[in-house]
C-alpha atoms as a PDB file:
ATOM      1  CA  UNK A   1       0.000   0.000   0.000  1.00  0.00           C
ATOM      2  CA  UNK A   2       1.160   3.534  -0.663  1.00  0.00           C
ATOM      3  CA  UNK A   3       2.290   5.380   2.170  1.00  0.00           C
ATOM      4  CA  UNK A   4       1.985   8.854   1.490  1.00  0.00           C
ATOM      5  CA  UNK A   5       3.806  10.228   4.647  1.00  0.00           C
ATOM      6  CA  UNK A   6       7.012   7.855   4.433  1.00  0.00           C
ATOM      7  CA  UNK A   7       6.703   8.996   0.283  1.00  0.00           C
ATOM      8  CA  UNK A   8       6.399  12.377   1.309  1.00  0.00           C
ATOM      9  CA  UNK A   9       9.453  12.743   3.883  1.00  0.00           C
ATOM     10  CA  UNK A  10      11.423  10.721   1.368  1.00  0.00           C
ATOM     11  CA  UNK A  11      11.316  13.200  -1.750  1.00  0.00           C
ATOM     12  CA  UNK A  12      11.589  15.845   0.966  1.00  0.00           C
ATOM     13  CA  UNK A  13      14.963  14.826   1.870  1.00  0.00           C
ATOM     14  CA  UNK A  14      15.974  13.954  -1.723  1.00  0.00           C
ATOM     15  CA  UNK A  15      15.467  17.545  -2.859  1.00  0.00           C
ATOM     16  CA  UNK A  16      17.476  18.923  -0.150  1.00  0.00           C
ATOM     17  CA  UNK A  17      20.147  16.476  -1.132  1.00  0.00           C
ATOM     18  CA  UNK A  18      20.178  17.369  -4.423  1.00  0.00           C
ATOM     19  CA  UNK A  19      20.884  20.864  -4.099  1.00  0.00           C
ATOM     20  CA  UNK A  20      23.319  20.689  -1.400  1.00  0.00           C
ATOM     21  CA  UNK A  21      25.020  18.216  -4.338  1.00  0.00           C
ATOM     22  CA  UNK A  22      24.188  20.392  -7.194  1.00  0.00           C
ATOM     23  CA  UNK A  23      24.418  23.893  -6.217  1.00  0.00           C
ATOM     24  CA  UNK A  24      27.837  26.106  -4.232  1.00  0.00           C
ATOM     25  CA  UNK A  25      25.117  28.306  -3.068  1.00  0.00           C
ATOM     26  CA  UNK A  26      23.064  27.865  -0.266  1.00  0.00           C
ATOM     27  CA  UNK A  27      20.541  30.319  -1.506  1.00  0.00           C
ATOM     28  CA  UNK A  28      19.771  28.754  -4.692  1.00  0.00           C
ATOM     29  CA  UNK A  29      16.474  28.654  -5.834  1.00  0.00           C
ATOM     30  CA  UNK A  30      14.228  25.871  -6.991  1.00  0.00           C
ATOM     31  CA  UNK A  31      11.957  27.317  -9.865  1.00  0.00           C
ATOM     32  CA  UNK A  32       8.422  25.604 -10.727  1.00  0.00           C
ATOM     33  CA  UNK A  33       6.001  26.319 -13.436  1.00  0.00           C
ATOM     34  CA  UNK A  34       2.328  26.842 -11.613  1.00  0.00           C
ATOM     35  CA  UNK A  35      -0.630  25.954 -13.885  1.00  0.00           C
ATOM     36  CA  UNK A  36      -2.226  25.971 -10.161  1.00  0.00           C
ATOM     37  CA  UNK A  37      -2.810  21.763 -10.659  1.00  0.00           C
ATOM     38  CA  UNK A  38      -1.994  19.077  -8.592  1.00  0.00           C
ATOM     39  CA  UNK A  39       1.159  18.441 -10.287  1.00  0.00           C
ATOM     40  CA  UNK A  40       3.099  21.804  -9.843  1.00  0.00           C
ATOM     41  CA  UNK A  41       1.293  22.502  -6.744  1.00  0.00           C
ATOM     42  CA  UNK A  42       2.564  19.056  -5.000  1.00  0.00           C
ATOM     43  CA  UNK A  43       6.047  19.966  -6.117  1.00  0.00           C
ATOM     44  CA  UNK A  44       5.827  23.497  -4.737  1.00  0.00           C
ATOM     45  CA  UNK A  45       5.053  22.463  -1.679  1.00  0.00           C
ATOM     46  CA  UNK A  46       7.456  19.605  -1.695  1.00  0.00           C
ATOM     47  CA  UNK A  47       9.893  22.276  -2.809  1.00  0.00           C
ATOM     48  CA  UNK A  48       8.931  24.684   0.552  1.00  0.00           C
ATOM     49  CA  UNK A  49       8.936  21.844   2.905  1.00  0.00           C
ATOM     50  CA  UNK A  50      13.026  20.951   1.854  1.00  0.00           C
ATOM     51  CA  UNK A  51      14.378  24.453   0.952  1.00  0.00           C
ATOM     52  CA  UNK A  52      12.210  26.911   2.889  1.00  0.00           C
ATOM     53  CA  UNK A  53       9.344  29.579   1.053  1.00  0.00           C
ATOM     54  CA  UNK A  54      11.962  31.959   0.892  1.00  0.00           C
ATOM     55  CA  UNK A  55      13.916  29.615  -1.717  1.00  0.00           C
ATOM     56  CA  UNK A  56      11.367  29.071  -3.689  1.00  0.00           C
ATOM     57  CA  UNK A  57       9.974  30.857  -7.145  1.00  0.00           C
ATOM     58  CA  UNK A  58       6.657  30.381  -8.713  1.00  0.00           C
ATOM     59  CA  UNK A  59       6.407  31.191 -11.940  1.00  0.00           C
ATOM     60  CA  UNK A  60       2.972  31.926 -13.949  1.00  0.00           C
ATOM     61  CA  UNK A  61       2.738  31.872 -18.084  1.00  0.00           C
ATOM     62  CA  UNK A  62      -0.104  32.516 -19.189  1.00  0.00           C
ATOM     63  CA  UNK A  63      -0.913  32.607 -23.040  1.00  0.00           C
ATOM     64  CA  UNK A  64      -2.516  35.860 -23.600  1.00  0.00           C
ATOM     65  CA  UNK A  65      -5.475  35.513 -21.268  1.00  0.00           C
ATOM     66  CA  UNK A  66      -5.635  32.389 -18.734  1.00  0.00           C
ATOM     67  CA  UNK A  67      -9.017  32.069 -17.001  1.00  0.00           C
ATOM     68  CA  UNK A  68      -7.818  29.818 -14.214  1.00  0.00           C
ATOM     69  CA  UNK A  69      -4.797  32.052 -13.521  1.00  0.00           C
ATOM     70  CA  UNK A  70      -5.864  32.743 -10.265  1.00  0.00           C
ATOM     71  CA  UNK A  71      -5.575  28.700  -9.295  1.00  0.00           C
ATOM     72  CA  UNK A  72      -1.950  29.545  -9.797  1.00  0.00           C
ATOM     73  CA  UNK A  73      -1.797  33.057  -7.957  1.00  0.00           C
ATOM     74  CA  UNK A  74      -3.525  31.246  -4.890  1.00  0.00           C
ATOM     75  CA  UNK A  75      -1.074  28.176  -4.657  1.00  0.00           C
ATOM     76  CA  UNK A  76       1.717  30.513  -4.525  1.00  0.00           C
ATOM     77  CA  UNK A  77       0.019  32.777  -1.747  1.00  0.00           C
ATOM     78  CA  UNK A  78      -1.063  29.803   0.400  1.00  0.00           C
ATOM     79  CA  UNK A  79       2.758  28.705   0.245  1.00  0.00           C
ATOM     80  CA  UNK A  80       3.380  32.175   0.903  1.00  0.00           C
ATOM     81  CA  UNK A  81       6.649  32.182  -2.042  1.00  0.00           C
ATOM     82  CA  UNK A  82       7.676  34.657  -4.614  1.00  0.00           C
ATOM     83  CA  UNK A  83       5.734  34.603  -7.956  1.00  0.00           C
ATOM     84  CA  UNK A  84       6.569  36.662 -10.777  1.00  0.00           C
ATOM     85  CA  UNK A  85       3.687  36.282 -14.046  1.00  0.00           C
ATOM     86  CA  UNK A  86       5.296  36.173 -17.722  1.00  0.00           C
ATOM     87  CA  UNK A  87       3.333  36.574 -20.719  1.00  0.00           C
ATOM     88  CA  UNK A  88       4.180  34.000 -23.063  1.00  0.00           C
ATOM     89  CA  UNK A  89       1.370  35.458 -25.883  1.00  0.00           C
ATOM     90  CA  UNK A  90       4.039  37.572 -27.914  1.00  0.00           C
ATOM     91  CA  UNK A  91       6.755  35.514 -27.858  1.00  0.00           C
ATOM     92  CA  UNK A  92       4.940  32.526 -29.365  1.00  0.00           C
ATOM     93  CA  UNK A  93       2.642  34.892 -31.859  1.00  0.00           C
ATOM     94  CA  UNK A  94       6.160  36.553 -32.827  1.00  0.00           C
ATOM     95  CA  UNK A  95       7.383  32.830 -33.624  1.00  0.00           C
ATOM     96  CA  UNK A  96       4.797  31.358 -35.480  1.00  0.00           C
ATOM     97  CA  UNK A  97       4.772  34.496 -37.357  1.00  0.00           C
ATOM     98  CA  UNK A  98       8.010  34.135 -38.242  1.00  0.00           C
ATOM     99  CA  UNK A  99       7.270  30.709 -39.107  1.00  0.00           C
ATOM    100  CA  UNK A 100       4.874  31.470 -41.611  1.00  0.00           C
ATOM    101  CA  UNK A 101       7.279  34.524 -43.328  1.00  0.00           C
ATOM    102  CA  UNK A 102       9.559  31.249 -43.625  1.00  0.00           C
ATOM    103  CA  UNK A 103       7.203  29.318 -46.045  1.00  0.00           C
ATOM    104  CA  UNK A 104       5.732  26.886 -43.589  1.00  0.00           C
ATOM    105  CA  UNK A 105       2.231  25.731 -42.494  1.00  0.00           C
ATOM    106  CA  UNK A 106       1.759  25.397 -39.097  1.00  0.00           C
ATOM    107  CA  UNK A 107       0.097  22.081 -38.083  1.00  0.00           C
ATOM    108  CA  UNK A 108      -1.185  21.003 -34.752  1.00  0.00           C
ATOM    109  CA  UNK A 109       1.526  18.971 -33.414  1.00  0.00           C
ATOM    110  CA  UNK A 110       3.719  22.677 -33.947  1.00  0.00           C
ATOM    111  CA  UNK A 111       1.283  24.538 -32.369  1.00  0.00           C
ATOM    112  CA  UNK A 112       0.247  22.337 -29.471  1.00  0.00           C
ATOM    113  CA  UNK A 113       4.025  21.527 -28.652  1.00  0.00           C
ATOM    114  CA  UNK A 114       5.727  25.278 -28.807  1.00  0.00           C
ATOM    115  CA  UNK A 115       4.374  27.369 -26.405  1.00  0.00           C
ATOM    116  CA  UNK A 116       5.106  24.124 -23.860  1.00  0.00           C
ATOM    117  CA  UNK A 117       8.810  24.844 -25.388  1.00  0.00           C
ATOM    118  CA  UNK A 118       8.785  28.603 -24.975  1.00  0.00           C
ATOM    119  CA  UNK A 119       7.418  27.817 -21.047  1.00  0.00           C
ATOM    120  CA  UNK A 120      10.802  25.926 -20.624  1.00  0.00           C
ATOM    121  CA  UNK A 121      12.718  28.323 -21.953  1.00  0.00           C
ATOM    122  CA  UNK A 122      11.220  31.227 -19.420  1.00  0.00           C
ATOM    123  CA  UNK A 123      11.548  28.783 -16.505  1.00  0.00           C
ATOM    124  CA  UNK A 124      15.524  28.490 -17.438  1.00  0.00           C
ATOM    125  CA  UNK A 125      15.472  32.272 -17.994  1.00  0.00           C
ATOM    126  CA  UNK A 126      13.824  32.952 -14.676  1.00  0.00           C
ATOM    127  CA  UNK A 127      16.183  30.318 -13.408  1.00  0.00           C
ATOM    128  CA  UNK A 128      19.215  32.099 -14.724  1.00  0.00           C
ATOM    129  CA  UNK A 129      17.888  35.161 -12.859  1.00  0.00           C
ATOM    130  CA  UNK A 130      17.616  34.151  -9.188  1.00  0.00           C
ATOM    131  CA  UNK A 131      19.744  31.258  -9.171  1.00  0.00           C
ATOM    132  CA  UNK A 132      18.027  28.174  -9.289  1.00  0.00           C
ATOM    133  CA  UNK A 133      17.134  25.058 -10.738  1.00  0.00           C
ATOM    134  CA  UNK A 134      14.323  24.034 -12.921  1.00  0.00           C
ATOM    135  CA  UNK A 135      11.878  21.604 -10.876  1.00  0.00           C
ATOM    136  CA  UNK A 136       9.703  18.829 -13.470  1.00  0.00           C
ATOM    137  CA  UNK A 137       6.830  18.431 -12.835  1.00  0.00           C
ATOM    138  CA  UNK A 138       5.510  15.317 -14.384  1.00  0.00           C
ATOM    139  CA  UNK A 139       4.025  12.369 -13.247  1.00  0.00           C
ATOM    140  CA  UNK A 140       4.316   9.033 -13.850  1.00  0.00           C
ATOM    141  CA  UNK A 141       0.987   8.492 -15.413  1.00  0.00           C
ATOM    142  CA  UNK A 142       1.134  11.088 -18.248  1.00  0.00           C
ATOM    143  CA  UNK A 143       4.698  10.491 -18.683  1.00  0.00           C
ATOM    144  CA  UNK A 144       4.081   6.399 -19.703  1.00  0.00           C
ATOM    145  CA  UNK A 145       1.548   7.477 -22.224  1.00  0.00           C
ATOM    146  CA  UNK A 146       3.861  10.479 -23.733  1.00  0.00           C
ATOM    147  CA  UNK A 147       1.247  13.204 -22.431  1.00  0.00           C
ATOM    148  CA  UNK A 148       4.098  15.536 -22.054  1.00  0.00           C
ATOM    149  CA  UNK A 149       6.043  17.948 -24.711  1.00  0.00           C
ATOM    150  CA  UNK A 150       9.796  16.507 -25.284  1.00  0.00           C
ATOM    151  CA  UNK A 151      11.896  19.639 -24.336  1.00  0.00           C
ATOM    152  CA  UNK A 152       8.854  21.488 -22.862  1.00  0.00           C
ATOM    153  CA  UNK A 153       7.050  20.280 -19.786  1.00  0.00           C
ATOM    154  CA  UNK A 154       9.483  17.104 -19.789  1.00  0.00           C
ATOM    155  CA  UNK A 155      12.294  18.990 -19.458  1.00  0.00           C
ATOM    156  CA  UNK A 156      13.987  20.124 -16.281  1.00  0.00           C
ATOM    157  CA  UNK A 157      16.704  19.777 -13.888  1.00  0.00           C
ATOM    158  CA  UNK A 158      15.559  17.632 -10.747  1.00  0.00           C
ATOM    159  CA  UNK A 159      11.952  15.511 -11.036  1.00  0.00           C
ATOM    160  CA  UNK A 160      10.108  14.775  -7.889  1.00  0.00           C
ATOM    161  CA  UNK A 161       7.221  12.749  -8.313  1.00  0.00           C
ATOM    162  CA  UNK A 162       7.786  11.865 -11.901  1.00  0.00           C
ATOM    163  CA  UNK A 163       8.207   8.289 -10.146  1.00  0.00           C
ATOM    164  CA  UNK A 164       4.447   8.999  -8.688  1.00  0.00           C
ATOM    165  CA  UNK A 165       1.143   8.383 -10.523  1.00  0.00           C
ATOM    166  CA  UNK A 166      -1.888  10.680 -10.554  1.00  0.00           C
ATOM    167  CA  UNK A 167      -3.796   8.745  -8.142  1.00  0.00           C
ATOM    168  CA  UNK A 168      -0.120   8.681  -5.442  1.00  0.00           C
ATOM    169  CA  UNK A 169       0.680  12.634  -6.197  1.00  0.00           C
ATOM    170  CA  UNK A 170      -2.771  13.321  -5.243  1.00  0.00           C
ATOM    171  CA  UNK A 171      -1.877  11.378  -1.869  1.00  0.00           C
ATOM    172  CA  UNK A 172       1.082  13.264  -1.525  1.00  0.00           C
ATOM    173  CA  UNK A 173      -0.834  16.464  -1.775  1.00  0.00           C
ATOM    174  CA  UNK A 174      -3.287  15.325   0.281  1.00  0.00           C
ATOM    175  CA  UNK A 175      -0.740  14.555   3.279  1.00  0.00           C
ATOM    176  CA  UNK A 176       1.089  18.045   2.429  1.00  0.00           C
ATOM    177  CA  UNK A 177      -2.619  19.684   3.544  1.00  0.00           C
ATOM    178  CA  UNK A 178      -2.928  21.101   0.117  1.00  0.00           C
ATOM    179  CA  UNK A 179      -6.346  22.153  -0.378  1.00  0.00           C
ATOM    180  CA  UNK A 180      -8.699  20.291  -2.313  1.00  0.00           C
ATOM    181  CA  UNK A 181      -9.362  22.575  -5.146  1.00  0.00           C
ATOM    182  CA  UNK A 182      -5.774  22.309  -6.043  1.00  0.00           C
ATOM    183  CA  UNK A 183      -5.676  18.871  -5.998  1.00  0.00           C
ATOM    184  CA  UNK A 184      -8.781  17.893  -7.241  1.00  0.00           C
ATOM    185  CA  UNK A 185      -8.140  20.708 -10.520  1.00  0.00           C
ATOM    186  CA  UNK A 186      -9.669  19.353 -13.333  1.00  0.00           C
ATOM    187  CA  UNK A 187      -5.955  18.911 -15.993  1.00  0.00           C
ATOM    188  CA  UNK A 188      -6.809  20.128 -19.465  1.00  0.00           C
ATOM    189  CA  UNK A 189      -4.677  21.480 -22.206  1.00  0.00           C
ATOM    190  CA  UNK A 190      -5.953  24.848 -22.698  1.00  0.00           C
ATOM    191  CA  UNK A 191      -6.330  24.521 -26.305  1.00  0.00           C
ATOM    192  CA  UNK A 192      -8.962  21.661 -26.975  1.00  0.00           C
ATOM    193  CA  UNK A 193     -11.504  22.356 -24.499  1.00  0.00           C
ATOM    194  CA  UNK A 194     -11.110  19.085 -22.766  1.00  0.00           C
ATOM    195  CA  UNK A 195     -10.023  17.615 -20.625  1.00  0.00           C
ATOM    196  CA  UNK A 196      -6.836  15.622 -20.392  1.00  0.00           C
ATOM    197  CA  UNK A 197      -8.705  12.173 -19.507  1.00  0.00           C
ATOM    198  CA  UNK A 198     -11.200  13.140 -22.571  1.00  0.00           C
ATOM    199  CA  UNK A 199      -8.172  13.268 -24.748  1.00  0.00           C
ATOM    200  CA  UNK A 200      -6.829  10.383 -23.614  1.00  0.00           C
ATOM    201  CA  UNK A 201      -9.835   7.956 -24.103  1.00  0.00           C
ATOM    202  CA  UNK A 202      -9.677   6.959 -20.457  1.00  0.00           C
ATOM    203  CA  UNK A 203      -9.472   8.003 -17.004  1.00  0.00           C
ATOM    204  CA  UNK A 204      -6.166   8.154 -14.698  1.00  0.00           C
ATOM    205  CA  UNK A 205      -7.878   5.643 -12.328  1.00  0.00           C
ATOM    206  CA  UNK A 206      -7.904   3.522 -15.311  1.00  0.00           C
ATOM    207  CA  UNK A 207      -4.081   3.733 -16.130  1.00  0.00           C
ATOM    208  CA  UNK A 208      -2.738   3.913 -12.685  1.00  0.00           C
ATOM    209  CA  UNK A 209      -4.252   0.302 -12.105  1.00  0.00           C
ATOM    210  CA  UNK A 210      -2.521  -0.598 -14.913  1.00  0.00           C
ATOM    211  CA  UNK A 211       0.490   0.992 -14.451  1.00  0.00           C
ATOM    212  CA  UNK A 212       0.760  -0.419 -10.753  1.00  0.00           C
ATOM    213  CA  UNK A 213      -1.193  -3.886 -11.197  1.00  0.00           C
ATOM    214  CA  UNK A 214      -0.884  -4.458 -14.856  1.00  0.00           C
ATOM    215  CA  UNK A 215      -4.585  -4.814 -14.730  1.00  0.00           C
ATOM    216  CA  UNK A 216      -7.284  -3.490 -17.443  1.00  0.00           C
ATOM    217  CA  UNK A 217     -10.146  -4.983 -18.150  1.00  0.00           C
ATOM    218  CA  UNK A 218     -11.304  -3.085 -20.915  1.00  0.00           C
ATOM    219  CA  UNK A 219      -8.925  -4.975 -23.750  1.00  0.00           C
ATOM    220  CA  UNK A 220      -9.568  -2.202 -26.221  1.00  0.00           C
ATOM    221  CA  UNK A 221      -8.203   0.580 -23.461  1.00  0.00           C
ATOM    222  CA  UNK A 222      -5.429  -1.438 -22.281  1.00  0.00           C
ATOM    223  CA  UNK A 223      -4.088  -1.748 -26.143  1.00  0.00           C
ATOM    224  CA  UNK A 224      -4.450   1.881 -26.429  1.00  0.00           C
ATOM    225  CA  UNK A 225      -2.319   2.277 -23.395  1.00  0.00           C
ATOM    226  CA  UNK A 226      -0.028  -0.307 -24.648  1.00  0.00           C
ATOM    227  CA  UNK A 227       0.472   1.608 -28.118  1.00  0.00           C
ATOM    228  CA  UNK A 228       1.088   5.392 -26.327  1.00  0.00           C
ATOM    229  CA  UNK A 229       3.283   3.824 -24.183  1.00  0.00           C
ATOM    230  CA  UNK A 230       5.592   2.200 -26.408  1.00  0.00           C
ATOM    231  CA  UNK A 231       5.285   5.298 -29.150  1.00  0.00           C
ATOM    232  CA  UNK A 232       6.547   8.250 -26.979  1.00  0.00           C
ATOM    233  CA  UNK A 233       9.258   5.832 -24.831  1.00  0.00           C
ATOM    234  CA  UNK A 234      11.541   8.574 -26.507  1.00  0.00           C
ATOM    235  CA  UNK A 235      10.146  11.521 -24.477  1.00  0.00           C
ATOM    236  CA  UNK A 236      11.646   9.282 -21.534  1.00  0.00           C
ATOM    237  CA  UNK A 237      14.975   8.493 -22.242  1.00  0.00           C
ATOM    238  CA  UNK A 238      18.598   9.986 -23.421  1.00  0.00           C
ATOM    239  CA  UNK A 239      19.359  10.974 -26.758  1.00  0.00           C
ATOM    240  CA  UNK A 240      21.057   8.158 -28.588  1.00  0.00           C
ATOM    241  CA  UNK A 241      24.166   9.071 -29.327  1.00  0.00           C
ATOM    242  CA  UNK A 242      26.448   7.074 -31.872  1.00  0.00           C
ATOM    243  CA  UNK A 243      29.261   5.824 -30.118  1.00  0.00           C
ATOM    244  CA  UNK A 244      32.327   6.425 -32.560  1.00  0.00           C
ATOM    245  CA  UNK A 245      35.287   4.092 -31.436  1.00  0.00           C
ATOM    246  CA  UNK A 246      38.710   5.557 -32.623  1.00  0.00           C
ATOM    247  CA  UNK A 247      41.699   3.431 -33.914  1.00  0.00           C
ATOM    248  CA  UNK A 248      44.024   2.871 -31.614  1.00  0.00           C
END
C-alpha cells in the first residue's frame, strides 16, 4: 500500500540532497512552473517543505489571457513564495509568425508543442535570474503514455514525483494539507476544451491500475495504453548518441 507520509518525507529529503550536491550556493532557488494543478502545486510544496518559502519561485505563463490564472496566484500565496507572471502570448505569436514569413504551415503537433517549449525556456530564464534550478513536474501516469512535450514540460533539472502516478501525487498532496481545489483541478490542455482524460480515451484511475497492477479490463483501453506507451518511450529516455570508437 502507498504510504503517502514515508513517500512524502522521502522526496523531501531527496530535494534537499540534491541541491546541497548540485548547487555552491546555499541560496539557490528551486523554480516551478504553476498551472495551479496538482502536479506543480505538489512539487511546490514539496519544494517549501526541503528548501524553505523563501527559496522558492513560482512562476505563472499565461498565453494571452488564462481564465484559471488565479488557481496559480492562490497556490503561490497559500505557500506564501515569490511569484513573478510572464506573458508568453508575444513571444509565441512573434514565432509562429516568423514561421509562416519562412514558407511553412503550421500544423497542430507545432502549435500544441511550442508554447510548452517557450514555457521551458522562461523557466531556465527565470532560473538564470535568481539562481536556481528548474523543478519537473511530471508524473508518472502522463509520462508512460507520452502526455508531455519533449523539451517542454518534460524537461527540467531535478523531477520529484515523476516516479508517482496521478492517483499517489494526489496522496502526496493530500498529506502536504494542500487544499482540495488544487488537488482535485480538473488537468486540461488549454487549447482543446477538454479535458486531459477526454483526450486520452480513459481516465487516470484507469491507467494507474494498470500501471501499478498491470490490470485493465477493458482490452480495447489497455491496447491503447499499450500503443502510447511504447510510441513516446523517446520523451523518456537519453538521446542516442552514436558511439564512434577511434583506432588505436
Amino acid at each position: 500500500m502507498f504510504d503517502a507520509k514515508k513517500v512524502s518525507q522521502e522526496i523531501i529529503l531527496w530535494i534537499r540532497e540534491y541541491f546541497e550536491k548540485n548547487s555552491n550556493d546555499k541560496n539557490c532557488h528551486a523554480v516551478v512552473g504553476l498551472s495551479g494543478g496538482k502536479d506543480s502545486s505538489t512539487v511546490a510544496a514539496l519544494c517549501v517543505k526541503a528548501l524553505g518559502a523563501d527559496r522558492v519561485t513560482g512562476v505563472l505563463m499565461p498565453q494571452g489571457e488564462q481564465l484559471d490564472i488565479d488557481f496559480s496566484r492562490d497556490i503561490a500565496a497559500h505557500l506564501g513564495i515569490e511569484k513573478y507572471v510572464v506573458n508568453i502570448k508575444n513571444s509565441v505569436d512573434a514565432l509562429f509568425q516568423s514561421i509562416k514569413d519562412g514558407g511553412l504551415s503550421l500544423n497542430r503537433p507545432a502549435t500544441v508543442n511550442t508554447p510548452a517549449r517557450i514555457r521551458m525556456s522562461v523557466l531556465y530564464a527565470v532560473s538564470a535570474i535568481v539562481g536556481g534550478r528548474v523543478a519537473n513536474t511530471c508524473n508518472l501516469s502522463e509520462d508512460w503514455v507520452g502526455y508531455s512535450t519533449k523539451y517542454g514540460d518534460s524537461a527540467g533539472d531535478f523531477s520529484p514525483i515523476s516516479g508517482l502516478t496521478v492517483t499517489e501525487v494526489k496522496a502526496v498532496a493530500k498529506e502536504l494539507g494542500l487544499p482540495t481545489k488544487f488537488i482535485e483541478k480538473t488537468p486540461a490542455d488549454g487549447l482543446s476544451g477538454l479535458s486531459d482524460e477526454e483526450n486520452l480515451g480513459f481516465t487516470y484511475n484507469v491507467l494507474d491500475k494498470y500501471i501499478r497492477e498491470g490490470v485493465c479490463e477493458d482490452k480495447s483501453v489497455k491496447e491503447k495504453i499499450d500503443n502510447l506507451h511504447k510510441l513516446n518511450l523517446h520523451k523518456l529516455c537519453f538521446m542516442p548518441v552514436f558511439e564512434y570508437k577511434a583506432c588505436p
